[in-house]
C-alpha atoms as a PDB file:
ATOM      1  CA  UNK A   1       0.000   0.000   0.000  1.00  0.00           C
ATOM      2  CA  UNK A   2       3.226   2.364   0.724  1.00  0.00           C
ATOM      3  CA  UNK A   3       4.418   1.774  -2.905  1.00  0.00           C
ATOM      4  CA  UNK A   4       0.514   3.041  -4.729  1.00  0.00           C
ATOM      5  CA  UNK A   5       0.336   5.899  -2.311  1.00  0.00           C
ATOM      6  CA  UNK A   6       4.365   6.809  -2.465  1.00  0.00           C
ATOM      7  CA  UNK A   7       3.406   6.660  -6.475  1.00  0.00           C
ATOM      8  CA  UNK A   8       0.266   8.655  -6.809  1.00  0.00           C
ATOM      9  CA  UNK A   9       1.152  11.483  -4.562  1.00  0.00           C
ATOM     10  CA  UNK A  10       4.023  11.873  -7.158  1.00  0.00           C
ATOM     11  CA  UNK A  11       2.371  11.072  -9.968  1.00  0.00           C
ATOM     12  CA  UNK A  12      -0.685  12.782  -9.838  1.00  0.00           C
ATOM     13  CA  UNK A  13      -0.307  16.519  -8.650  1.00  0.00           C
ATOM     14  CA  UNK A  14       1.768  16.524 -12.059  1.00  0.00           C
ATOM     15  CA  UNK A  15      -0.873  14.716 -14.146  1.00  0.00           C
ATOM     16  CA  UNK A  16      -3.615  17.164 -12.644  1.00  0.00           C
ATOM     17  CA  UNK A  17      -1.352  20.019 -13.851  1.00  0.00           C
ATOM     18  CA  UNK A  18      -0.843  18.536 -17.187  1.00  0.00           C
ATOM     19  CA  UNK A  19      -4.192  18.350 -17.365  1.00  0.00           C
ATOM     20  CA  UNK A  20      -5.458  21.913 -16.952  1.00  0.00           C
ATOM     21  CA  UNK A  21      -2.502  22.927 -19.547  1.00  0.00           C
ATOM     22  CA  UNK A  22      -3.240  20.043 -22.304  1.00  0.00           C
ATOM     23  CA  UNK A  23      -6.895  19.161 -22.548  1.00  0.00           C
ATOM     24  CA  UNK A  24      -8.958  19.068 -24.650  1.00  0.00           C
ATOM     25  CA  UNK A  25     -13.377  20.626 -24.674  1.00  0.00           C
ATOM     26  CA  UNK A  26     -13.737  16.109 -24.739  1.00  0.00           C
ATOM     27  CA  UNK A  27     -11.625  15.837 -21.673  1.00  0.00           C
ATOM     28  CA  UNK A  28     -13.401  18.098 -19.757  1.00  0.00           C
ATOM     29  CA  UNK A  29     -17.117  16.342 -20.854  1.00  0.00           C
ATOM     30  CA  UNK A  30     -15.975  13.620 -19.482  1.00  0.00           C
ATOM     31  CA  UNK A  31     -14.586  14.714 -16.150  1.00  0.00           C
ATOM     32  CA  UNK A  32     -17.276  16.507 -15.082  1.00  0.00           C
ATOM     33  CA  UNK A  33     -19.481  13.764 -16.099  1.00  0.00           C
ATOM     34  CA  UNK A  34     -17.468  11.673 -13.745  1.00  0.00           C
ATOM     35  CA  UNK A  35     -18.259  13.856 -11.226  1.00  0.00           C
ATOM     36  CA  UNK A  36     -21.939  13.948 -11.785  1.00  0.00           C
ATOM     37  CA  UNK A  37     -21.659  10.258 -12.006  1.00  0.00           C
ATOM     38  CA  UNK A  38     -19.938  10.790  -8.728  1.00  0.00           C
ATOM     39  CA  UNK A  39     -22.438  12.608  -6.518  1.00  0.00           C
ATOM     40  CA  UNK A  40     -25.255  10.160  -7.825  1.00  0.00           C
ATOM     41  CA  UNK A  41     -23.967   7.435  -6.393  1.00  0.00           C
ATOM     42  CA  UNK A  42     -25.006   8.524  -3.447  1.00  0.00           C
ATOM     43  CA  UNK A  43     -24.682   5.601  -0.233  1.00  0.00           C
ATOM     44  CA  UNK A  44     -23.455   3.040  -3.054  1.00  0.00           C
ATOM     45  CA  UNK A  45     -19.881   2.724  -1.791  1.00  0.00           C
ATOM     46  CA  UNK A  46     -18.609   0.565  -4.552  1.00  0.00           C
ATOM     47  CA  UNK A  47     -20.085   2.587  -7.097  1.00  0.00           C
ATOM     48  CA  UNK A  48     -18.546   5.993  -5.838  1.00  0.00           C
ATOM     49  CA  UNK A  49     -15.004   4.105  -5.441  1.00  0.00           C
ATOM     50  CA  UNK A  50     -15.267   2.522  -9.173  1.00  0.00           C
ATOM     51  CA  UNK A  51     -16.293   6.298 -10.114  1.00  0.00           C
ATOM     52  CA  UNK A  52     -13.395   7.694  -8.039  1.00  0.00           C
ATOM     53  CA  UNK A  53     -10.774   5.458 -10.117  1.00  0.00           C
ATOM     54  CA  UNK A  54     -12.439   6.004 -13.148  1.00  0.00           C
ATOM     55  CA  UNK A  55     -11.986  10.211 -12.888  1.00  0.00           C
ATOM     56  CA  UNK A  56      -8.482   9.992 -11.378  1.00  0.00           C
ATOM     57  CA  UNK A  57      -7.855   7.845 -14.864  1.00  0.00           C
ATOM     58  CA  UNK A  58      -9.533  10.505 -16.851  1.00  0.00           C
ATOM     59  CA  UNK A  59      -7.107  13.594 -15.085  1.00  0.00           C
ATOM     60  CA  UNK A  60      -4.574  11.365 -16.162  1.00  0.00           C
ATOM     61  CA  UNK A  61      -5.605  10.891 -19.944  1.00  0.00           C
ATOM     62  CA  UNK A  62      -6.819  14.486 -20.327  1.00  0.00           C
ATOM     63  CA  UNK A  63      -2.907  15.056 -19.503  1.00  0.00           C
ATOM     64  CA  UNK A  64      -1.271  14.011 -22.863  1.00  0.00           C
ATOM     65  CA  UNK A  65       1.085  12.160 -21.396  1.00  0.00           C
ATOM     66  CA  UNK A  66       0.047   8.344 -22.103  1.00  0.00           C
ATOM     67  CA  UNK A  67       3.085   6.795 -20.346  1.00  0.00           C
ATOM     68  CA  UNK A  68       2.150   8.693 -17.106  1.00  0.00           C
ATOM     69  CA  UNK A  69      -1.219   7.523 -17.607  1.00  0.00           C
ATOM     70  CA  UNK A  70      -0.997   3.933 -18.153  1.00  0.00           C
ATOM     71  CA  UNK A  71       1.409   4.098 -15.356  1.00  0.00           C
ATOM     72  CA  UNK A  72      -1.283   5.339 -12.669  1.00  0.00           C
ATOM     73  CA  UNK A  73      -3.997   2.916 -14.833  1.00  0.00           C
ATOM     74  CA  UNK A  74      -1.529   0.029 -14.419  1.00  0.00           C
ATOM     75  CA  UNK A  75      -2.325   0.320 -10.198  1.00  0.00           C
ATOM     76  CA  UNK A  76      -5.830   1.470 -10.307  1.00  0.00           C
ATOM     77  CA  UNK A  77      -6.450  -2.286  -8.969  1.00  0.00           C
ATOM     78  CA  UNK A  78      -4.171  -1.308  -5.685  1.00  0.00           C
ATOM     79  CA  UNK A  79      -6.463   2.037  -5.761  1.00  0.00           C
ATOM     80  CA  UNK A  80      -9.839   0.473  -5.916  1.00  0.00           C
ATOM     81  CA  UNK A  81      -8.345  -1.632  -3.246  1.00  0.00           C
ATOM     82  CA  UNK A  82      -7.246   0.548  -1.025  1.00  0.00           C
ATOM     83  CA  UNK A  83     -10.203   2.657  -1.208  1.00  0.00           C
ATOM     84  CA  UNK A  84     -12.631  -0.299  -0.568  1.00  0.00           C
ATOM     85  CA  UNK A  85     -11.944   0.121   2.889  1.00  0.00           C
ATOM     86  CA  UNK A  86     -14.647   1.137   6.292  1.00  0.00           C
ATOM     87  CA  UNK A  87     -12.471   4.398   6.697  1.00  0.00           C
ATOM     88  CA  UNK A  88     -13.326   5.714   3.138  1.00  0.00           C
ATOM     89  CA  UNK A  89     -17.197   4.751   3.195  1.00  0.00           C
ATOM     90  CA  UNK A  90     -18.160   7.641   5.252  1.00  0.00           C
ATOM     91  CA  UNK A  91     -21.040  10.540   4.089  1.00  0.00           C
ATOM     92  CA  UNK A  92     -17.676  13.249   5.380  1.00  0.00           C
ATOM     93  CA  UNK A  93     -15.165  11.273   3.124  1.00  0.00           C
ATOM     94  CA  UNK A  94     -17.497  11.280   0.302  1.00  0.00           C
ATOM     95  CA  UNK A  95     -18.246  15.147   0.998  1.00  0.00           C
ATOM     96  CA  UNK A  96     -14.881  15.481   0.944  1.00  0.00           C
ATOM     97  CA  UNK A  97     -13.990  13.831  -2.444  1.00  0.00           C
ATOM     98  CA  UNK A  98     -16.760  15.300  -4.256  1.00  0.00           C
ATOM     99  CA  UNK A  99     -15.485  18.898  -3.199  1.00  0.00           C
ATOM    100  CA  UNK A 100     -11.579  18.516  -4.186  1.00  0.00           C
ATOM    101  CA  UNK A 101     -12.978  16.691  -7.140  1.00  0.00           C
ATOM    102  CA  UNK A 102     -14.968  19.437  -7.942  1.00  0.00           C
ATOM    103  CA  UNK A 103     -12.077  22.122  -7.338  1.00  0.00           C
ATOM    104  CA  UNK A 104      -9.452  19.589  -9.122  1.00  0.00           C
ATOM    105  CA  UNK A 105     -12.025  19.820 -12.216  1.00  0.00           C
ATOM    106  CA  UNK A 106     -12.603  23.882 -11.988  1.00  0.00           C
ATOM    107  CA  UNK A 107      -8.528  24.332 -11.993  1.00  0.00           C
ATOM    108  CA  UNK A 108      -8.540  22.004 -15.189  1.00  0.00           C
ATOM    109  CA  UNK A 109     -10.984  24.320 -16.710  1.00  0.00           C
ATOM    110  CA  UNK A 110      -9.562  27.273 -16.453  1.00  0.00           C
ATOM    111  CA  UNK A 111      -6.352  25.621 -17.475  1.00  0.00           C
ATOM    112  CA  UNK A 112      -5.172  26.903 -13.882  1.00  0.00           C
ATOM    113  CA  UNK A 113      -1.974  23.876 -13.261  1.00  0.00           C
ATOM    114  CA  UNK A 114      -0.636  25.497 -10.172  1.00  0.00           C
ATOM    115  CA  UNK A 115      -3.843  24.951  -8.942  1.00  0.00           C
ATOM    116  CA  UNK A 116      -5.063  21.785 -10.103  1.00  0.00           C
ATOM    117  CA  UNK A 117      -1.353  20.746  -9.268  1.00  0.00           C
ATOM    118  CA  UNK A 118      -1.824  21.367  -5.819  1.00  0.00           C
ATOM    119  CA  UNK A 119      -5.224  20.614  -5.229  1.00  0.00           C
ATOM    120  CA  UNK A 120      -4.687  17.058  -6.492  1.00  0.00           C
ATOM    121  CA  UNK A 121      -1.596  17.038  -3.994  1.00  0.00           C
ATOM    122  CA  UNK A 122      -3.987  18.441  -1.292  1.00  0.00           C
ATOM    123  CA  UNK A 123      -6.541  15.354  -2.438  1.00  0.00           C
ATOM    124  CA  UNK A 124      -4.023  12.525  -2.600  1.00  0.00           C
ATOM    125  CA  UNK A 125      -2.097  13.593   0.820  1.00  0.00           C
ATOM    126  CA  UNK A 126      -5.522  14.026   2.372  1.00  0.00           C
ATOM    127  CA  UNK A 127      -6.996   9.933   1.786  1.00  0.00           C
ATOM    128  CA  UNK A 128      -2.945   8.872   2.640  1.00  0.00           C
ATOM    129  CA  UNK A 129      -3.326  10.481   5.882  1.00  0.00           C
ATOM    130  CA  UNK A 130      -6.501   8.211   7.065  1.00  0.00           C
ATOM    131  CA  UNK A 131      -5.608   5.974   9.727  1.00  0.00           C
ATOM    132  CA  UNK A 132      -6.484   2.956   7.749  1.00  0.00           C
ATOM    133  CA  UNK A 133      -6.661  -0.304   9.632  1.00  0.00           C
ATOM    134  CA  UNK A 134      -5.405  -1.979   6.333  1.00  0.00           C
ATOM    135  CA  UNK A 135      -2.380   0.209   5.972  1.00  0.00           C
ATOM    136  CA  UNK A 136       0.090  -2.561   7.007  1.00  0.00           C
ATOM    137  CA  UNK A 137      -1.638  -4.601   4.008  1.00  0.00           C
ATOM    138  CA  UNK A 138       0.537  -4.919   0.766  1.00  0.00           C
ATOM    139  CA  UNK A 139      -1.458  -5.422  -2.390  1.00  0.00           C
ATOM    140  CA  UNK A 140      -0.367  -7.219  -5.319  1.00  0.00           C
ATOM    141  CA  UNK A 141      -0.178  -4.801  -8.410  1.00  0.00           C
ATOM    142  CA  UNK A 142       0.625  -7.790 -10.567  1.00  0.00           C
ATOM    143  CA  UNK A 143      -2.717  -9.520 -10.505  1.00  0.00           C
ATOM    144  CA  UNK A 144      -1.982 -13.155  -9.294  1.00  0.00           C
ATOM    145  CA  UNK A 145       0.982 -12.929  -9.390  1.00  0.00           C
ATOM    146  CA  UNK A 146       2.781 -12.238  -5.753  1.00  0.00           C
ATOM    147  CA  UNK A 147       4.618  -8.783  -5.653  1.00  0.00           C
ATOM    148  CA  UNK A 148       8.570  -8.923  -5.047  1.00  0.00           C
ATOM    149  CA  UNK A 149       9.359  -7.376  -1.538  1.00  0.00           C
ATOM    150  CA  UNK A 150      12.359  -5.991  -2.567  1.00  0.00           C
ATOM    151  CA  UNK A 151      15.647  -6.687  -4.821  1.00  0.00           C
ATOM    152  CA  UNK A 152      17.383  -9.643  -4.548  1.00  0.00           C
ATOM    153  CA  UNK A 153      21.194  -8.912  -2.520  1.00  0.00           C
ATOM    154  CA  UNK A 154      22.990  -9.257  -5.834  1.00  0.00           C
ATOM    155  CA  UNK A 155      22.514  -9.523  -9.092  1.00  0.00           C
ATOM    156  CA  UNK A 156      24.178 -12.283 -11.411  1.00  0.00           C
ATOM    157  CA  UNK A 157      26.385 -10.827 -13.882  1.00  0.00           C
ATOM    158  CA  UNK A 158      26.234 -12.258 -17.277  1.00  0.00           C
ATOM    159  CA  UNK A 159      30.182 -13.852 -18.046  1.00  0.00           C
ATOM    160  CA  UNK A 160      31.562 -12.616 -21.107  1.00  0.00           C
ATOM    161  CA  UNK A 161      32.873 -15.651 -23.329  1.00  0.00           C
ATOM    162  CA  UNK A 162      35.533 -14.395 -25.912  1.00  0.00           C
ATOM    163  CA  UNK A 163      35.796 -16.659 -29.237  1.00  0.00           C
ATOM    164  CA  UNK A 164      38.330 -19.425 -28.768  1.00  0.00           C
END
């Protein structure tokens, strides 16, 4: 869980200001019609955290950059997961989303990146900072496949055979 949140608080504050400098009159339909989406879900919990994924992968396309964004897409599992939590299914935690989603989305409009630069940071410090009773958890970004704790203690080096 360390690794997805160490990632996104990087990663996104940037997207969100790529955003608001790159996108496009389509980018912003479909942002704010993520947020609609967003406050009717209402007391649906997995419905506002599929929406939730689904708009942080939109700031991410609307940036241009499609590295960055397949990069934050490539652990929108871990996300969804770590959002699917007690802690986040609250009416103040939704509140709170659907405002800094809503401020997030008026800095992308008026192509504002300081601004939708740091209210993304703002957003993504903000749900790191809940005292999550899964935050010891680590969640497998590789589907079913079990993630690598760290680097092995050395690496084999290839021998170089010269022609005899």
């Amino acid at each position: 869980m360390r690794i997805i949140q160490e990632t996104r608080e990087l990663l996104e504050p940037y997207l969100a200001r790529q955003a608001a400098e790159r996108r496009t009159e389509e980018h912003l339909r479909a942002l704010k019609s993520l947020h609609e989406a967003l406050i009717a879900s209402g007391e649906n919990f997995r419905e506002f955290a599929n929406i939730n994924v689904k708009w942080h992968n939109a700031v991410a396309a609307a940036s241009g950059n499609e590295l960055l964004a397949t990069v934050l897409y490539s652990i929108s599992q871990g996300v969804h997961a770590a959002t699917m939590v007690e802690e986040y299914d609250t009416p103040d935690t939704h509140n709170q989303v659907i405002r800094i989603h809503a401020r997030v989305n008026a800095a992308i409009e008026a192509r504002d990146g300081d601004l939708a630069e740091s209210s993304m940071r703002k957003h993504i410090h903000a749900a790191n900072a809940l005292p999550l009773r899964s935050s010891g958890m680590e969640i497998s970004l590789a589907g079913d496949r079990p993630a690598r704790a760290r680097a092995p203690a050395s690496v084999p080096v290839p021998v170089r055979r010269g022609k005899k």
